[in-house]
Protein backbone atom coordinates (compact mmCIF):
# COMPACT_ATOMS: atom_id res chain seq x y z
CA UNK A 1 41.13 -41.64 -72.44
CA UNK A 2 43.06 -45.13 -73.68
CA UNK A 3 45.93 -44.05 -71.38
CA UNK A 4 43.86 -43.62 -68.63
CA UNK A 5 42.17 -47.09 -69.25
CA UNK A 6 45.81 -48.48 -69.37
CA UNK A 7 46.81 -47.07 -66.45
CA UNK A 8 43.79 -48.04 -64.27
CA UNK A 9 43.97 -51.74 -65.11
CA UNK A 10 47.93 -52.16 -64.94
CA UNK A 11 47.78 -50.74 -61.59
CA UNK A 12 44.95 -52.62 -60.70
CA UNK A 13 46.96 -55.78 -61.76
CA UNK A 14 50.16 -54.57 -60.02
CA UNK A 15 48.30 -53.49 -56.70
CA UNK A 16 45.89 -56.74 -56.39
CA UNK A 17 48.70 -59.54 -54.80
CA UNK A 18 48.65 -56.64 -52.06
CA UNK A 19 45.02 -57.32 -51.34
CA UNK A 20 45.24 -60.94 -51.80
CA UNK A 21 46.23 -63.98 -49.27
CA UNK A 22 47.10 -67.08 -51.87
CA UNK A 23 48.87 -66.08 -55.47
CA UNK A 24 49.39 -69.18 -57.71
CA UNK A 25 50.91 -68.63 -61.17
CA UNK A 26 50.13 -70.28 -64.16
CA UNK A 27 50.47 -70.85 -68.27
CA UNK A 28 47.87 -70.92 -70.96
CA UNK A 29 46.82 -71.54 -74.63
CA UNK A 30 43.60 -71.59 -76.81
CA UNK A 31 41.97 -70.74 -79.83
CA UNK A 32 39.09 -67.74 -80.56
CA UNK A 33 37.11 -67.15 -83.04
CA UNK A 34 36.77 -63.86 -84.10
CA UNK A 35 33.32 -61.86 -85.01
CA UNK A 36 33.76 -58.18 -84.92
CA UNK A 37 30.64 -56.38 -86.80
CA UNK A 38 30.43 -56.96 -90.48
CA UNK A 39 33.54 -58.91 -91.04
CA UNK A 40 33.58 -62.78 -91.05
CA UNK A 41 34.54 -65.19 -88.60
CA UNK A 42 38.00 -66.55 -88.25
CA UNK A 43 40.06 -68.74 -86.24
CA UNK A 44 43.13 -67.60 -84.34
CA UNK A 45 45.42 -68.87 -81.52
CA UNK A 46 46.11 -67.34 -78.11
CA UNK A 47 49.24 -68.17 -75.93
CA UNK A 48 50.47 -66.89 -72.28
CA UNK A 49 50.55 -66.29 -68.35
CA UNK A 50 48.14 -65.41 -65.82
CA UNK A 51 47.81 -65.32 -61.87
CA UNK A 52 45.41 -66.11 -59.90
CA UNK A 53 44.73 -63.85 -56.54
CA UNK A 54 42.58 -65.10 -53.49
CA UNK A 55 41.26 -62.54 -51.51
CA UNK A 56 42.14 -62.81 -47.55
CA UNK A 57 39.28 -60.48 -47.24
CA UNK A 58 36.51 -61.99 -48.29
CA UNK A 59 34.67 -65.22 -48.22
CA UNK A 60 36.87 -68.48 -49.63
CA UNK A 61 35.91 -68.58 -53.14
CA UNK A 62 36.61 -64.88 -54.35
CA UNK A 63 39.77 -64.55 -56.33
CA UNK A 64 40.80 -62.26 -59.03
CA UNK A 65 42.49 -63.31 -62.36
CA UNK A 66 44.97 -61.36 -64.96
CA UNK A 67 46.36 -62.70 -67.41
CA UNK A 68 48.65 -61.40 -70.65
CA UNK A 69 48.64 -63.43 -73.29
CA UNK A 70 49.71 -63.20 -77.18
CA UNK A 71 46.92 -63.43 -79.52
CA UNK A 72 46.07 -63.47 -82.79
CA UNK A 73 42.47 -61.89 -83.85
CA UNK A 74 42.48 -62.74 -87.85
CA UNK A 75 39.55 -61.40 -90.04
CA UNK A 76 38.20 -61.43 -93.43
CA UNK A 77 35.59 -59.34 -95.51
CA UNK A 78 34.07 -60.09 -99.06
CA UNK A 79 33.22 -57.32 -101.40
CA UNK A 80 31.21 -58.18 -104.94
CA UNK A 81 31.55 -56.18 -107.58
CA UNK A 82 30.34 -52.63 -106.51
CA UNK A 83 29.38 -51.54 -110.31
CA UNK A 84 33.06 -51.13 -111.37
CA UNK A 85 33.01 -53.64 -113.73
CA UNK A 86 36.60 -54.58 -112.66
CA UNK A 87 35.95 -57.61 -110.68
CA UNK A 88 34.01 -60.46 -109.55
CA UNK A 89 34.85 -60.49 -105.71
CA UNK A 90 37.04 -58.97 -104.06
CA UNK A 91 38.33 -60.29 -100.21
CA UNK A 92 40.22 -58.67 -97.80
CA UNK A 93 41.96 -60.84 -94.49
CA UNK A 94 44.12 -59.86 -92.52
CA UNK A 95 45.87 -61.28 -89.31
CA UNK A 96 46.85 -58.69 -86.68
CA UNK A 97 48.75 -60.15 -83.37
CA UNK A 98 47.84 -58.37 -80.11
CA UNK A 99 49.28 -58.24 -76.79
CA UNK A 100 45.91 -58.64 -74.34
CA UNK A 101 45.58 -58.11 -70.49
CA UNK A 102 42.38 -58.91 -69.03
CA UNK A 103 41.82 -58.01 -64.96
CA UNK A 104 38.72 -60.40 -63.73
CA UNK A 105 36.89 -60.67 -60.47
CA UNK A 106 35.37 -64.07 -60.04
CA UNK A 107 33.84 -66.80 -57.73
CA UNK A 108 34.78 -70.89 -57.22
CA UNK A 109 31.65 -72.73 -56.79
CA UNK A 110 32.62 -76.17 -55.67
CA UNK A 111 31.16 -79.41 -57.40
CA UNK A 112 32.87 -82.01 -56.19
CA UNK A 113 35.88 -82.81 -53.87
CA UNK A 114 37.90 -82.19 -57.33
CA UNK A 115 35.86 -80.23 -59.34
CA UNK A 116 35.26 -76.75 -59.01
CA UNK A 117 33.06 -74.22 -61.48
CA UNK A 118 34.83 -71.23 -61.93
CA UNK A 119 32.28 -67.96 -63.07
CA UNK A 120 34.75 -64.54 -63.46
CA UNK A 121 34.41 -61.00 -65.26
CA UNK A 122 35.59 -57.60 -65.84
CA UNK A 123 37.71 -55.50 -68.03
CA UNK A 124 40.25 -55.70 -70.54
CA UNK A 125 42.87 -53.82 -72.47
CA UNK A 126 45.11 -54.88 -75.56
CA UNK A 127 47.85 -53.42 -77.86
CA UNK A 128 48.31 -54.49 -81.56
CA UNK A 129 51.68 -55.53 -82.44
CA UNK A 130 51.91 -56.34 -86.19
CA UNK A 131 49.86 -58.48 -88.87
CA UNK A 132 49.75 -57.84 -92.90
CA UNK A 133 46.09 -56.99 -94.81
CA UNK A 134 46.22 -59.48 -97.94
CA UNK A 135 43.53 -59.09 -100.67
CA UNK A 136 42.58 -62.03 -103.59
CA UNK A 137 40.43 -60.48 -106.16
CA UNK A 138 38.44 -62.89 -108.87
CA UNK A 139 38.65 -61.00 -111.94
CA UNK A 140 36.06 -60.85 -114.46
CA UNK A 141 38.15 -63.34 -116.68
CA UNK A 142 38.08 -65.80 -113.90
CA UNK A 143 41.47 -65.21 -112.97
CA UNK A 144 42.73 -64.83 -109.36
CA UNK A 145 45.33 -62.05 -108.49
CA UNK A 146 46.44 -62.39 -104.81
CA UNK A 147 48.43 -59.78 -102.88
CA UNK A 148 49.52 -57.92 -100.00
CA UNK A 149 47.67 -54.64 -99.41
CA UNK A 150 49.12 -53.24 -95.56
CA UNK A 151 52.77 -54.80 -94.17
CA UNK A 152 50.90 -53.93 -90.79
CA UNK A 153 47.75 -52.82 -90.11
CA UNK A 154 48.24 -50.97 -87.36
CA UNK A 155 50.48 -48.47 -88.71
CA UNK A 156 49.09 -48.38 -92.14
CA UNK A 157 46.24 -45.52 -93.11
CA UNK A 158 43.57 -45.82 -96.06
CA UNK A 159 42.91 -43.08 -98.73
CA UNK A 160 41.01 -41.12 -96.53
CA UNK A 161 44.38 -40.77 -94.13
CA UNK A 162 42.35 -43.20 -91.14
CA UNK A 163 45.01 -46.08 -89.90
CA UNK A 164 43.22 -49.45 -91.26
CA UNK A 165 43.05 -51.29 -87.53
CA UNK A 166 43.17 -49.11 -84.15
CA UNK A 167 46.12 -50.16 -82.24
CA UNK A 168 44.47 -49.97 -79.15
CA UNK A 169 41.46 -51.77 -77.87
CA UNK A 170 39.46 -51.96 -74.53
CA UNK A 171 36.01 -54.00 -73.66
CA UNK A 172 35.06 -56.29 -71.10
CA UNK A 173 34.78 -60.26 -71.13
CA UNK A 174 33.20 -63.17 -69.03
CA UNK A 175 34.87 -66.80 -68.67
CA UNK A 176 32.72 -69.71 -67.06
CA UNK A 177 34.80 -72.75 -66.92
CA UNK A 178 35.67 -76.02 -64.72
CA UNK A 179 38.84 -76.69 -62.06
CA UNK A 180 40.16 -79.98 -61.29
CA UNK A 181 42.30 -81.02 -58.83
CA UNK A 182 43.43 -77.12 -58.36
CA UNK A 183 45.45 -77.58 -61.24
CA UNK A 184 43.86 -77.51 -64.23
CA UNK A 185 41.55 -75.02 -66.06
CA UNK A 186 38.98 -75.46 -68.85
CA UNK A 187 37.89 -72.52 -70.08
CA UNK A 188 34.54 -70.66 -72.17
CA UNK A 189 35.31 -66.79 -72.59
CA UNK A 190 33.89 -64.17 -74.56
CA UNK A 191 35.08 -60.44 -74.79
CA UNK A 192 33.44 -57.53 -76.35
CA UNK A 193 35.38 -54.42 -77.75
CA UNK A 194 33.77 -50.89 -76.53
CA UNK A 195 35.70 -48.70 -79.62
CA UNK A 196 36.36 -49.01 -83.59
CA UNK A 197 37.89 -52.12 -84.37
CA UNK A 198 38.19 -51.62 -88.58
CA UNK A 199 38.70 -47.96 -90.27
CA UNK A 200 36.70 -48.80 -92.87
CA UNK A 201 33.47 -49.92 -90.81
CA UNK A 202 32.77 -46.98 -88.49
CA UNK A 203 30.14 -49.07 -85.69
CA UNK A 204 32.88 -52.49 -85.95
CA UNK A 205 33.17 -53.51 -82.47
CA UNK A 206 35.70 -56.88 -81.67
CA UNK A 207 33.74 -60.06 -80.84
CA UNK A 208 35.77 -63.29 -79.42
CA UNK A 209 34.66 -66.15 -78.30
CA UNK A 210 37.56 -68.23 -77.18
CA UNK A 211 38.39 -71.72 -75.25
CA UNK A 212 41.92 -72.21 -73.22
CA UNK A 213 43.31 -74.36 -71.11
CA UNK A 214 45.56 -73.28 -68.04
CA UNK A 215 47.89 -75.36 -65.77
CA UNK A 216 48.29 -73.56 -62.56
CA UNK A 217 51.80 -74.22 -60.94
């Protein structure tokens, strides 16, 4: 099933400047916050490419928009004391890296004669790359031991033999966001994951809500 997803959406990226009349290329950066279920929110960075595709097809204002960008997706979790009598807190947070490429279908509403509001959606697939689990645990004493649980979450497994973060993850998003002067792009996003995101929360599902900015060349 993920390599099927894979393959769908990288040949729908490769095959889509066959459809399409105008192909601009472009660079972009941003930061997301992250708020997959039952793990708290954190800020992480995003930085990459993307091309934009006009359809010759259809009516001026259609275009389709892939992107693959770097991004980090960091997380944290709190645990109290669970009856152990070994601790005060305990908190987990990690900061896994992934490779993302999102394949959107969207429409240019003009505003003005150099202002355009740009509405897009559709699927997305990513790949996790690398990112250490660290844990600081408030002792009953007071005292704070800090450490480093997983070198990479992605490859790691818990007691139970599970791997700690799935390497693979697929959803969907939505970006709304303004043009001007055809060069440059202000953008609202926000993707949701469709399988497991953390081993040790069986229904956690990725949340980001993100804002980038793109020159086009």
């Amino acid at each position: 099933m993920k390599k099927t997803i894979i393959f769908t959406l990288l040949s729908l990226a490769l095959c889509l400047p066959i459809a399409a009349q105008n192909v601009r290329f472009g660079a972009l950066a941003g930061v997301n916050v992250h708020t997959a279920n039952y793990l708290d929110a954190k800020m992480g960075f995003s930085i990459g490419a993307k091309a934009e595709l006009g359809f010759k097809s259809l009516a001026e204002g259609w275009y389709a928009d892939a992107s693959l960008q770097f991004e980090s997706h960091p997380w944290q979790v709190k645990f109290d004391d669970l009856g152990t009598n070994s601790y005060k807190t305990l908190t987990e947070h990690a900061s896994p890296w992934y490779l993302m490429l999102p394949v959107h279908v969207g429409y240019k509403f003009p505003v003005s004669q150099n202002v355009k509001l740009l509405v897009n959606g559709g699927p997305y697939v990513g790949m996790g790359l690398f990112g250490k689990l660290k844990y600081e645990m408030v002792k009953l004493d007071d005292k704070t031991e800090e450490g480093t649980t997983y070198d990479n979450v992605f490859t790691a497994k818990d007691g139970f033999g599970n791997k700690v973060q799935n390497r693979f993850a697929w959803g969907a998003g939505v970006r709304v966001g303004l043009e001007v002067k055809d060069k440059y792009q202000f953008i609202l996003g926000y993707d949701r994951g469709f399988n497991q995101f953390y081993s040790n929360f069986g229904n956690s599902r990725m949340g980001l809500y993100s804002l980038s900015f793109a020159y086009m060349f």
